[in-house]
Protein backbone atom coordinates (compact mmCIF):
# COMPACT_ATOMS: atom_id res chain seq x y z
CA UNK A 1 108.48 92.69 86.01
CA UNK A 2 111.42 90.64 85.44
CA UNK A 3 114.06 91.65 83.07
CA UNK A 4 115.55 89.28 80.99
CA UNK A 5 118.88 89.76 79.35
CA UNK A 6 119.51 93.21 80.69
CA UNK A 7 122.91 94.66 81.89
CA UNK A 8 123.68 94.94 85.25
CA UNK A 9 123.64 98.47 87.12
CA UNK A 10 123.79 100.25 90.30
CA UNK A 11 120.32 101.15 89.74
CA UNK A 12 119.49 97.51 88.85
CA UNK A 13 116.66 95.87 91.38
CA UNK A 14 118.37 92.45 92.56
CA UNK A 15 116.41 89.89 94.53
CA UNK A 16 117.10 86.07 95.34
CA UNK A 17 114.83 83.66 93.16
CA UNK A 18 112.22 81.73 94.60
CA UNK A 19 113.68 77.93 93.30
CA UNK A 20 116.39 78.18 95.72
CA UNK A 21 117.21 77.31 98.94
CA UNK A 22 119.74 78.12 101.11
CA UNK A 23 121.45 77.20 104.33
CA UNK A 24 123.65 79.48 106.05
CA UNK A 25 127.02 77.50 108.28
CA UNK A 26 129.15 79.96 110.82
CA UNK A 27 129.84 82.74 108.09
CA UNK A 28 129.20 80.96 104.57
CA UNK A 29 126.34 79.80 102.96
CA UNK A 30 125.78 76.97 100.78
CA UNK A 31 122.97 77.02 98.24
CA UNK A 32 120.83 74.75 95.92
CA UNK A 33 119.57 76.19 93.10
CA UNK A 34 116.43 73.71 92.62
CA UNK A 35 115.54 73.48 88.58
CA UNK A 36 118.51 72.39 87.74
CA UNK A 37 119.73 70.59 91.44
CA UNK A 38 123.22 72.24 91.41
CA UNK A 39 124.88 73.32 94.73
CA UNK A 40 126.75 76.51 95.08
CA UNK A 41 129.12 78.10 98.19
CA UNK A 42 129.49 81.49 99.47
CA UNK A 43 132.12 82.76 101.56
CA UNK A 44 131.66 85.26 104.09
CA UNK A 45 130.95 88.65 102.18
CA UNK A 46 128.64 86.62 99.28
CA UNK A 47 126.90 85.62 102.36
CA UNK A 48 126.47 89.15 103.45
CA UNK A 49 125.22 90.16 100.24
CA UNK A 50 122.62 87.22 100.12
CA UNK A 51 121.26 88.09 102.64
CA UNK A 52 120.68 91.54 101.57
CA UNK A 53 118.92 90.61 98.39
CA UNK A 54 116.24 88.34 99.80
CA UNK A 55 113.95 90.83 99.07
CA UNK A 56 114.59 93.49 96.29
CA UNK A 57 117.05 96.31 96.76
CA UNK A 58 119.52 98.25 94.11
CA UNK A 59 122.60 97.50 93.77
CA UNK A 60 123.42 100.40 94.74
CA UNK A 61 122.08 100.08 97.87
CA UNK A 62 123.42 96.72 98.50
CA UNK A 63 127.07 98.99 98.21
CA UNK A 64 126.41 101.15 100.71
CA UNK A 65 124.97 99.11 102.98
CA UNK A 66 128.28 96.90 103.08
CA UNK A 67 130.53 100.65 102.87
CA UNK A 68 128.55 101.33 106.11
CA UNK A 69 129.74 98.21 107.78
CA UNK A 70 133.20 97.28 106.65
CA UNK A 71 136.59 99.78 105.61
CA UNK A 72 135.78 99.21 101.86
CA UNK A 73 136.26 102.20 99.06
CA UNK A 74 133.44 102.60 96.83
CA UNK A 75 135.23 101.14 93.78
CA UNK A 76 136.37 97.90 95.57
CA UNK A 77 132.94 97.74 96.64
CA UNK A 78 130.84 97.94 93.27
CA UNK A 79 132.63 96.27 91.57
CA UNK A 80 133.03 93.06 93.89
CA UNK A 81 129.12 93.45 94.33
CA UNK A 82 128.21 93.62 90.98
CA UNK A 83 130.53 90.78 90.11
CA UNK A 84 129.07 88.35 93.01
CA UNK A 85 125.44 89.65 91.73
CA UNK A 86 127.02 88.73 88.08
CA UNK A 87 127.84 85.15 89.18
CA UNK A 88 124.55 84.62 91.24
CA UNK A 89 122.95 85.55 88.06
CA UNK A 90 124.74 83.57 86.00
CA UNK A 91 123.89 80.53 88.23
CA UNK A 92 119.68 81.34 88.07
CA UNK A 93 119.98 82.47 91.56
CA UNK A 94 118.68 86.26 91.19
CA UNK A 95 116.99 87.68 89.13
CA UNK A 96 116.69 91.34 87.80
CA UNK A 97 113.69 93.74 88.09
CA UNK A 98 113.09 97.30 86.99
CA UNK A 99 113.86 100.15 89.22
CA UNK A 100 111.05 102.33 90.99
C-alpha cells in the first residue's frame, strides 16, 4: 500500500518507483524520471542512498546502514537522508509505503 501525502519518518518504508531509470557514472548517478521525461543528478552519497532503496527499507535503516560505513553522527545523518528521500519524493522518484 502506497501512502499518499504522508509525512516522512524514520519508520517510513522508502523504495525507488518503477517509471524510472537510472544510470550510475564513477560515483554519481543520473536519473530519468519517465512520466514526466525530466532528468535528475546525484552525487556520491544520493547515489549511495539509491541504491539502498531499490527495494523497500526504513529510513531508518537506510541511516544506519550509511553510520556503519562512513564517520557520520546520527543527526547529520537523518537529517541529510530524510532530506535527499524528501527531494527524491518531491521529484516522483520514491514512493512511501507503510511500515511492517
Amino acid at each position: 500500500m502506497t501512502l499518499m501525502n504522508a509525512e516522512i519518518s524514520m519508520q517510513t518504508i522508502v523504495v525507488a518507483v518503477s517509471d524510472q531509470v537510472s544510470c550510475r557514472l564513477d560515483e554519481e548517478t543520473v536519473l530519468l524520471e519517465l512520466r514526466n521525461g525530466n532528468y535528475y543528478g546525484l552525487n556520491s552519497m544520493g547515489t549511495v542512498i539509491w541504491e539502498m532503496i531499490q527495494k523497500p527499507k526504513s529510513v531508518e535503516a537506510v541511516c544506519s546502514a550509511i553510520q556503519e560505513q562512513y564517520s557520520v553522527d546520527s543527526k547529520t545523518c537523518s537529517r541529510d537522508v530524510l532530506r535527499v528521500i524528501e527531494e527524491l519524493h518531491g521529484a516522483g522518484l520514491v514512493e512511501f509505503r507503510r511500515g511492517a
